[in-house]
PDB file of N, CA and C in Angstrom:
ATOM      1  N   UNK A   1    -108.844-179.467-128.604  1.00  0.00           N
ATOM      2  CA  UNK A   1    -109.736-180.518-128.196  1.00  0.00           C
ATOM      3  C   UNK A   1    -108.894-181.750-127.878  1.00  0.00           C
ATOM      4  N   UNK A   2    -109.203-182.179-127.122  1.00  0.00           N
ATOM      5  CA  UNK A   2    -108.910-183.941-126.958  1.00  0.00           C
ATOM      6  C   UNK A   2    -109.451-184.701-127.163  1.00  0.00           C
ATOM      7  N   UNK A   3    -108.903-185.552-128.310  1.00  0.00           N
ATOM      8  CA  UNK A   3    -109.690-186.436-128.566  1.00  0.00           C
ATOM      9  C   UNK A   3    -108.247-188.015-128.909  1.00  0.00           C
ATOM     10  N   UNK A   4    -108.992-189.077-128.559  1.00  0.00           N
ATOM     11  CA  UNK A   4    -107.787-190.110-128.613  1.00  0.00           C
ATOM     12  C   UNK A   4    -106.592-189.931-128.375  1.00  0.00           C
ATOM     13  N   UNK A   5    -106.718-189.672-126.870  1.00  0.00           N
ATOM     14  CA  UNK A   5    -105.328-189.178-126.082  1.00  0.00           C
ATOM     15  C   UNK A   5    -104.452-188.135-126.417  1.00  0.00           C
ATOM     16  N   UNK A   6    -105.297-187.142-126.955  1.00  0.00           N
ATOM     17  CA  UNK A   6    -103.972-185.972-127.729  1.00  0.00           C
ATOM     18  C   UNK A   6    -104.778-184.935-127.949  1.00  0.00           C
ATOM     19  N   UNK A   7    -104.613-183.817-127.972  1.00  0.00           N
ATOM     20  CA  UNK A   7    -104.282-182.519-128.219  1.00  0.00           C
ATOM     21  C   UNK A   7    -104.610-182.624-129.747  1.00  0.00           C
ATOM     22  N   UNK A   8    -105.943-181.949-130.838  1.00  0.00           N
ATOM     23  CA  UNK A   8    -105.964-181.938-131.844  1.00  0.00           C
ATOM     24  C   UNK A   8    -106.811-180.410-131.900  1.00  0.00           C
ATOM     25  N   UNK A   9    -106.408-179.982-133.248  1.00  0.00           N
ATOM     26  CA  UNK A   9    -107.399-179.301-133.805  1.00  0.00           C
ATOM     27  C   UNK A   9    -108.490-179.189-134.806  1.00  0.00           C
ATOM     28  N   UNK A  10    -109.594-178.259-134.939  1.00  0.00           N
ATOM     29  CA  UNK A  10    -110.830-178.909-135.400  1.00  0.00           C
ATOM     30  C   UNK A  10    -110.203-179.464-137.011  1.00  0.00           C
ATOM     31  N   UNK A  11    -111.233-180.095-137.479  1.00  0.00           N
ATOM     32  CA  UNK A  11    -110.558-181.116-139.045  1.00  0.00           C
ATOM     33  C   UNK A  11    -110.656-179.931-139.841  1.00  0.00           C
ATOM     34  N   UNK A  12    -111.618-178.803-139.778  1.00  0.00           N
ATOM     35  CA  UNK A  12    -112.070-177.756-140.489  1.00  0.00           C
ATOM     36  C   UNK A  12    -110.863-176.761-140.593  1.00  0.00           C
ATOM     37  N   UNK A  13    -110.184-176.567-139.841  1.00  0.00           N
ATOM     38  CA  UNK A  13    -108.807-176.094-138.741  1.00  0.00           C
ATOM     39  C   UNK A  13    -109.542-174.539-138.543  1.00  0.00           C
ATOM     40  N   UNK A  14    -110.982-174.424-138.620  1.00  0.00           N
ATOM     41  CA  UNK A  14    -111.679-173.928-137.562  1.00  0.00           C
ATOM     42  C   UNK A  14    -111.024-173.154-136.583  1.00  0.00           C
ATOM     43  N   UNK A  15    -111.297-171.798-135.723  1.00  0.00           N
ATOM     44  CA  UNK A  15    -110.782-171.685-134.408  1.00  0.00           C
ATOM     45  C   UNK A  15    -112.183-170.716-133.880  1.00  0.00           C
ATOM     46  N   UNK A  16    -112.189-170.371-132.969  1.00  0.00           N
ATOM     47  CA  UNK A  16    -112.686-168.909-132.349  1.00  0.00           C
ATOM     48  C   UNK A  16    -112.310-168.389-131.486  1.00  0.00           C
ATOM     49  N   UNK A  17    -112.253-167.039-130.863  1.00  0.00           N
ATOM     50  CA  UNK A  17    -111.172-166.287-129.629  1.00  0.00           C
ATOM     51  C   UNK A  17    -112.204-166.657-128.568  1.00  0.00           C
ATOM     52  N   UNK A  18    -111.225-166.605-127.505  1.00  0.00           N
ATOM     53  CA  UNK A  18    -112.119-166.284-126.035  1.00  0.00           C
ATOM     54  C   UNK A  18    -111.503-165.189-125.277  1.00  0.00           C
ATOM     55  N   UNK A  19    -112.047-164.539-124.892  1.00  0.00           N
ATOM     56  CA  UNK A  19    -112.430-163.203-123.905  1.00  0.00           C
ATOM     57  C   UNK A  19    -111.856-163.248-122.879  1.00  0.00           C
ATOM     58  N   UNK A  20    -111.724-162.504-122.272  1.00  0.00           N
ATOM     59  CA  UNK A  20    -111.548-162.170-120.778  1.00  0.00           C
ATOM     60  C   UNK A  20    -112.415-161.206-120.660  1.00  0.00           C
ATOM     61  N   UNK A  21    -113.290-161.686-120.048  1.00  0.00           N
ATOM     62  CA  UNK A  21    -114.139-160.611-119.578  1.00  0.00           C
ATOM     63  C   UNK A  21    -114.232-159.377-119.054  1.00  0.00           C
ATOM     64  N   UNK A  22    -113.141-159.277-118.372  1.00  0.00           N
ATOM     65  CA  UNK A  22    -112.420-158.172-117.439  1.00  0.00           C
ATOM     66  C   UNK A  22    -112.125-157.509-117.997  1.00  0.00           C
ATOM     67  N   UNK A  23    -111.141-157.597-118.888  1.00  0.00           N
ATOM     68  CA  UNK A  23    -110.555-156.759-120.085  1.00  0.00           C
ATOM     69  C   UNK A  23    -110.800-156.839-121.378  1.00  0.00           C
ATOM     70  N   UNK A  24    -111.485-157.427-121.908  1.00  0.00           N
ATOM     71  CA  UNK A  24    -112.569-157.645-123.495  1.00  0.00           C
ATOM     72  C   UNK A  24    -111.310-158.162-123.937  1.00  0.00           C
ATOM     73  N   UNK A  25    -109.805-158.489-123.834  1.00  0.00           N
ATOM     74  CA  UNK A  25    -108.902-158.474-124.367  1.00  0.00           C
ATOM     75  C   UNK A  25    -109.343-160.389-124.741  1.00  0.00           C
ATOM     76  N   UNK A  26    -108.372-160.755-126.117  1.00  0.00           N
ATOM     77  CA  UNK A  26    -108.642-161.735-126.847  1.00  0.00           C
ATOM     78  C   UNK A  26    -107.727-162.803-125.887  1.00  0.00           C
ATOM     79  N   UNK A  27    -107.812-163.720-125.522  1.00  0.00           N
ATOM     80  CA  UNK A  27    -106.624-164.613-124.716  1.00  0.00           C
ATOM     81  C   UNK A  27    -106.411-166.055-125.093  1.00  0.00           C
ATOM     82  N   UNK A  28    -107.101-166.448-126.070  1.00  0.00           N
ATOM     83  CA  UNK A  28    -106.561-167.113-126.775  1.00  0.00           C
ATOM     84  C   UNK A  28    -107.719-167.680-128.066  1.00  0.00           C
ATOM     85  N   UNK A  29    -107.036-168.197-128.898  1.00  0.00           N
ATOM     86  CA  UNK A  29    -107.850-169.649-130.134  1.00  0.00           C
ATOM     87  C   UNK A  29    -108.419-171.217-129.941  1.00  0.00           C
ATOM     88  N   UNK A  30    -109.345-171.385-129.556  1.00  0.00           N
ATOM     89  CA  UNK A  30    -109.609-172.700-129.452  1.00  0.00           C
ATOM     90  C   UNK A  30    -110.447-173.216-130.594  1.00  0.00           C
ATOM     91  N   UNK A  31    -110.023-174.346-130.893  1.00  0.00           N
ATOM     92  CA  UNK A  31    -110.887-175.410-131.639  1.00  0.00           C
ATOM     93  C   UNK A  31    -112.307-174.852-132.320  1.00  0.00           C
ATOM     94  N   UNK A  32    -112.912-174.715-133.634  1.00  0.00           N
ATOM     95  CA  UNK A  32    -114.436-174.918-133.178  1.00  0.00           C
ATOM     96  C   UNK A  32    -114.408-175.939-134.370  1.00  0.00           C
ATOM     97  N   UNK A  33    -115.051-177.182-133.147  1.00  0.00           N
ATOM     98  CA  UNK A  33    -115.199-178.316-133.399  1.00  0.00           C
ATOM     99  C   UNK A  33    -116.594-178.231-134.633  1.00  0.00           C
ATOM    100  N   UNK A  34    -116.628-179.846-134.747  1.00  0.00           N
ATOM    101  CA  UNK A  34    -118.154-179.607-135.949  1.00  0.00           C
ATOM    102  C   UNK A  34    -118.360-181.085-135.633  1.00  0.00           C
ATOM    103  N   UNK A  35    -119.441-181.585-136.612  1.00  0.00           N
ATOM    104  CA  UNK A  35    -119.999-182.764-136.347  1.00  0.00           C
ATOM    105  C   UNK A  35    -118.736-183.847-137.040  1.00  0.00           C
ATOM    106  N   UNK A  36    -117.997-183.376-137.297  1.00  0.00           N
ATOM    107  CA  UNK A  36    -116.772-184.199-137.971  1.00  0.00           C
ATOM    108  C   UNK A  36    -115.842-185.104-136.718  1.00  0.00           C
ATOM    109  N   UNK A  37    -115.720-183.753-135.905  1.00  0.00           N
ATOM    110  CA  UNK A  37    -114.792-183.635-134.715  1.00  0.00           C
ATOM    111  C   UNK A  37    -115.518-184.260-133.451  1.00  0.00           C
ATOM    112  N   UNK A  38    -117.250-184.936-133.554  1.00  0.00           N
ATOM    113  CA  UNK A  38    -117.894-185.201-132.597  1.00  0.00           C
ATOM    114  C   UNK A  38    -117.678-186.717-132.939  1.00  0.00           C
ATOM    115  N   UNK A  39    -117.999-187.058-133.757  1.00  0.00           N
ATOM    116  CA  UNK A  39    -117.809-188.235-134.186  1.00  0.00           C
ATOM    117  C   UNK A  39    -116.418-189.181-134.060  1.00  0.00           C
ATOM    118  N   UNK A  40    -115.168-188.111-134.112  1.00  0.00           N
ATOM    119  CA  UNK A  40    -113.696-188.666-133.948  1.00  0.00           C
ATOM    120  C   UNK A  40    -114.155-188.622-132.482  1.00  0.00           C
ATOM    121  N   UNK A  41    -114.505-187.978-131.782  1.00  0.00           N
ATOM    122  CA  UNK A  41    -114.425-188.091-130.447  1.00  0.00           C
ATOM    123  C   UNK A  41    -115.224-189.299-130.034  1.00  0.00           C
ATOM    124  N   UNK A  42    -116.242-189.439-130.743  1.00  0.00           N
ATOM    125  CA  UNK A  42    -117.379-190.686-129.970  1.00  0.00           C
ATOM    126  C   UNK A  42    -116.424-192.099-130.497  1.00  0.00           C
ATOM    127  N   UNK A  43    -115.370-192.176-131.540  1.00  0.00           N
ATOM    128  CA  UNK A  43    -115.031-193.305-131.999  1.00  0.00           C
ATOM    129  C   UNK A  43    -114.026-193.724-131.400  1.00  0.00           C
ATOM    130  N   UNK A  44    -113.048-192.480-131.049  1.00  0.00           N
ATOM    131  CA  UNK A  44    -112.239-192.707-129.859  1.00  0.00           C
ATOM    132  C   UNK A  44    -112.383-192.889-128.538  1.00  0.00           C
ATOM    133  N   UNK A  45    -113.749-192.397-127.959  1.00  0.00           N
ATOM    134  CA  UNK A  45    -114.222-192.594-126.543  1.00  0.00           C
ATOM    135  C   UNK A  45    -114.835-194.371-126.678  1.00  0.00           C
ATOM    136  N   UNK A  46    -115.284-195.194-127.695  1.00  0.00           N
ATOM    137  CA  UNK A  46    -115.667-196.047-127.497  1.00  0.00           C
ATOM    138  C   UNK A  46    -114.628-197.133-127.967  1.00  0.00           C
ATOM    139  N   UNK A  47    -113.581-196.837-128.175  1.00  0.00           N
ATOM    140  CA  UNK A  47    -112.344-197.806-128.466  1.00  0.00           C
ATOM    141  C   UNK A  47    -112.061-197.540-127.391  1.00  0.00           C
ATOM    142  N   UNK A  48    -111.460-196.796-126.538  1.00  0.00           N
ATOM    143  CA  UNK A  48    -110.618-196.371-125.105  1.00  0.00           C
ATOM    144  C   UNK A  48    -111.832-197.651-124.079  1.00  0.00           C
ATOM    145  N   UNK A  49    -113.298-197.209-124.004  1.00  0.00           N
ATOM    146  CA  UNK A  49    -113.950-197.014-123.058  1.00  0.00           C
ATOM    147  C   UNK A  49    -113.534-199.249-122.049  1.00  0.00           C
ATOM    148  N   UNK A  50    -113.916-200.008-123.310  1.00  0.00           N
ATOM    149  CA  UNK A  50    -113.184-200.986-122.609  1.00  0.00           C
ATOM    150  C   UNK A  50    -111.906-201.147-121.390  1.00  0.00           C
ATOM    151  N   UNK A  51    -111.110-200.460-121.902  1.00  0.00           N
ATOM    152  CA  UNK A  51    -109.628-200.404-121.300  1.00  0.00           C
ATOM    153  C   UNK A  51    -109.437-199.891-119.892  1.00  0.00           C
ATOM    154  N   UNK A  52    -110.387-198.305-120.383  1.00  0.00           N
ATOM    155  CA  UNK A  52    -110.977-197.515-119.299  1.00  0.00           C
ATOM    156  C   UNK A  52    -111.802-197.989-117.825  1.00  0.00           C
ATOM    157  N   UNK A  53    -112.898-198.770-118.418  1.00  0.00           N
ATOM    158  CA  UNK A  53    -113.470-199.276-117.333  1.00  0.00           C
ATOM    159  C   UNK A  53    -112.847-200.451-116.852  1.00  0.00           C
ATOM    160  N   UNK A  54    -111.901-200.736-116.934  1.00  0.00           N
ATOM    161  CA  UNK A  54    -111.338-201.698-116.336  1.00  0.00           C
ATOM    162  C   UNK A  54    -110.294-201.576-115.309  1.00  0.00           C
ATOM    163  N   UNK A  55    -109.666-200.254-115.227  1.00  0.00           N
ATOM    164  CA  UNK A  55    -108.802-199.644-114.753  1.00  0.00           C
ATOM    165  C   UNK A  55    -109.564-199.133-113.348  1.00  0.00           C
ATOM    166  N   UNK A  56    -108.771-199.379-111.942  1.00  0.00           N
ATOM    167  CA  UNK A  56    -109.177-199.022-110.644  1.00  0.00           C
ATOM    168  C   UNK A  56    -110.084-197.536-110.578  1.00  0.00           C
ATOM    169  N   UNK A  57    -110.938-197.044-110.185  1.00  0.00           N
ATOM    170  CA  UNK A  57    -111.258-195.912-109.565  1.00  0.00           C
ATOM    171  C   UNK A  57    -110.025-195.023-109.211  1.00  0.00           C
ATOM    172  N   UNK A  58    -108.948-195.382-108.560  1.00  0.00           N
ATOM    173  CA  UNK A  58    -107.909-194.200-108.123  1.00  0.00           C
ATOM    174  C   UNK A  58    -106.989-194.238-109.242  1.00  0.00           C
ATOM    175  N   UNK A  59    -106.811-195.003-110.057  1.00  0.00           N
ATOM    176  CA  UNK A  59    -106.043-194.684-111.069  1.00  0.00           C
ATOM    177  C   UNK A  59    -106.599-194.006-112.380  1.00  0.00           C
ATOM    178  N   UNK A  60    -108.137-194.301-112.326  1.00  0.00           N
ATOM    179  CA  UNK A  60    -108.688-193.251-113.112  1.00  0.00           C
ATOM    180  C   UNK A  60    -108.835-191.886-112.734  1.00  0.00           C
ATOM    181  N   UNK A  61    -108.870-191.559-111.436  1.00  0.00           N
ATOM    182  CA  UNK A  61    -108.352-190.205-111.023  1.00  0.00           C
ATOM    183  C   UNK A  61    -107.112-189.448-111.107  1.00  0.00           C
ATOM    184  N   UNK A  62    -105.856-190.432-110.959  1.00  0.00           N
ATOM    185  CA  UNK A  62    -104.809-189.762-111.486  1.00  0.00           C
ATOM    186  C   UNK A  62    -105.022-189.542-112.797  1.00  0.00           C
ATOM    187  N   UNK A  63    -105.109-190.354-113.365  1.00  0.00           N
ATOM    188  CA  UNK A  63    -105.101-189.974-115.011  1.00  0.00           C
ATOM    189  C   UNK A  63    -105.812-188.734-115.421  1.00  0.00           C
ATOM    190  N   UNK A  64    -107.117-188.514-115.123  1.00  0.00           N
ATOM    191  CA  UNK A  64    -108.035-187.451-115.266  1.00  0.00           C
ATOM    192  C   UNK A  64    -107.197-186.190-114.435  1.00  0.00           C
ATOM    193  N   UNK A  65    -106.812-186.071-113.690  1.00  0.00           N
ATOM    194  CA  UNK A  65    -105.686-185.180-112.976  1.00  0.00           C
ATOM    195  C   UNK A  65    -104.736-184.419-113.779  1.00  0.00           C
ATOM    196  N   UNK A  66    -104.109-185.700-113.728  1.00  0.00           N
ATOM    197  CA  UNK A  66    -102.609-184.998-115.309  1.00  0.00           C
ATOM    198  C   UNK A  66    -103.615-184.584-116.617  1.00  0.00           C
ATOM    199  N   UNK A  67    -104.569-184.837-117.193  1.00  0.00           N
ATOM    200  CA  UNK A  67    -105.140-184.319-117.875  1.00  0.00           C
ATOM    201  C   UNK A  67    -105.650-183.085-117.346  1.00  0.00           C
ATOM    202  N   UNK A  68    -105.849-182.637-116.631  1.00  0.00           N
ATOM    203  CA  UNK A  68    -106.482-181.450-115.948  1.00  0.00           C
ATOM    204  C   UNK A  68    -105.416-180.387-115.989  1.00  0.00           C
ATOM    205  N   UNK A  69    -104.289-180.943-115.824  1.00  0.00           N
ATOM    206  CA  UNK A  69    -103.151-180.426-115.421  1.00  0.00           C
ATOM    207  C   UNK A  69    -102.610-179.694-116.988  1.00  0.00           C
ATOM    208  N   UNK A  70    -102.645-180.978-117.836  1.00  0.00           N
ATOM    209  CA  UNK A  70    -101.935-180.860-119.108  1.00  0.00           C
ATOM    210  C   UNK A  70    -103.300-179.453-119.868  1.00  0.00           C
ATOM    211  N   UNK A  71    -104.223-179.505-119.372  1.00  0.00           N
ATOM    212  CA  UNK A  71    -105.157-178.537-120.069  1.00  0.00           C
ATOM    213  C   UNK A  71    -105.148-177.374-119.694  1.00  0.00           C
ATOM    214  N   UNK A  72    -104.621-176.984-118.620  1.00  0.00           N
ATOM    215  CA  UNK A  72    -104.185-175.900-117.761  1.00  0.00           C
ATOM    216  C   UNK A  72    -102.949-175.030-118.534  1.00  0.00           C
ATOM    217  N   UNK A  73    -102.076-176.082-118.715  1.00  0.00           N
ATOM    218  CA  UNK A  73    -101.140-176.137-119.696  1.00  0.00           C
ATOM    219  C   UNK A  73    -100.887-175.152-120.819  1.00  0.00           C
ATOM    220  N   UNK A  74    -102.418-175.396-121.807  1.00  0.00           N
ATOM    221  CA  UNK A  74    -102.734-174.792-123.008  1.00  0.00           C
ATOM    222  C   UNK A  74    -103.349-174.156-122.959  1.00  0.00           C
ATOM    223  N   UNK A  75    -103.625-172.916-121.974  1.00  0.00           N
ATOM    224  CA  UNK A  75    -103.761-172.311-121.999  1.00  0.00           C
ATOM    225  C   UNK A  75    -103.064-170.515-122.874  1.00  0.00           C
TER     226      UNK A  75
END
């Protein structure tokens, strides 16, 4: 999950597999978040969100980009 600019896992340290459908085969562990992990997220989205909206339209697209990129990543 991302939450406050980083790469975390659930507080529970939680996971569950995901599928490939194609091949039922397991392809990886992600996060399962909880109401713990919603809350770090809403506290960090509303500290950022000032900073955020202040920042141009095209530079909020790069940013969201390399994040796209970096999530691709962890796969």
């Amino acid at each position: 999950m991302w939450i406050g600019g980083k790469w975390v896992g659930a507080e529970s340290g939680k996971t569950y597999p995901v599928f490939n459908p194609a091949t039922e085969e397991e392809i990886a562990q992600v996060p399962l978040g909880d109401k713990t992990d919603v809350d770090k997220a809403v506290v960090a989205a509303r500290a950022a969100f000032p900073l955020w909206s202040e920042k141009p339209q095209a530079e909020r697209s790069q940013i969201a980009m390399k994040n796209r990129s970096s999530a691709k990543g962890k796969r």
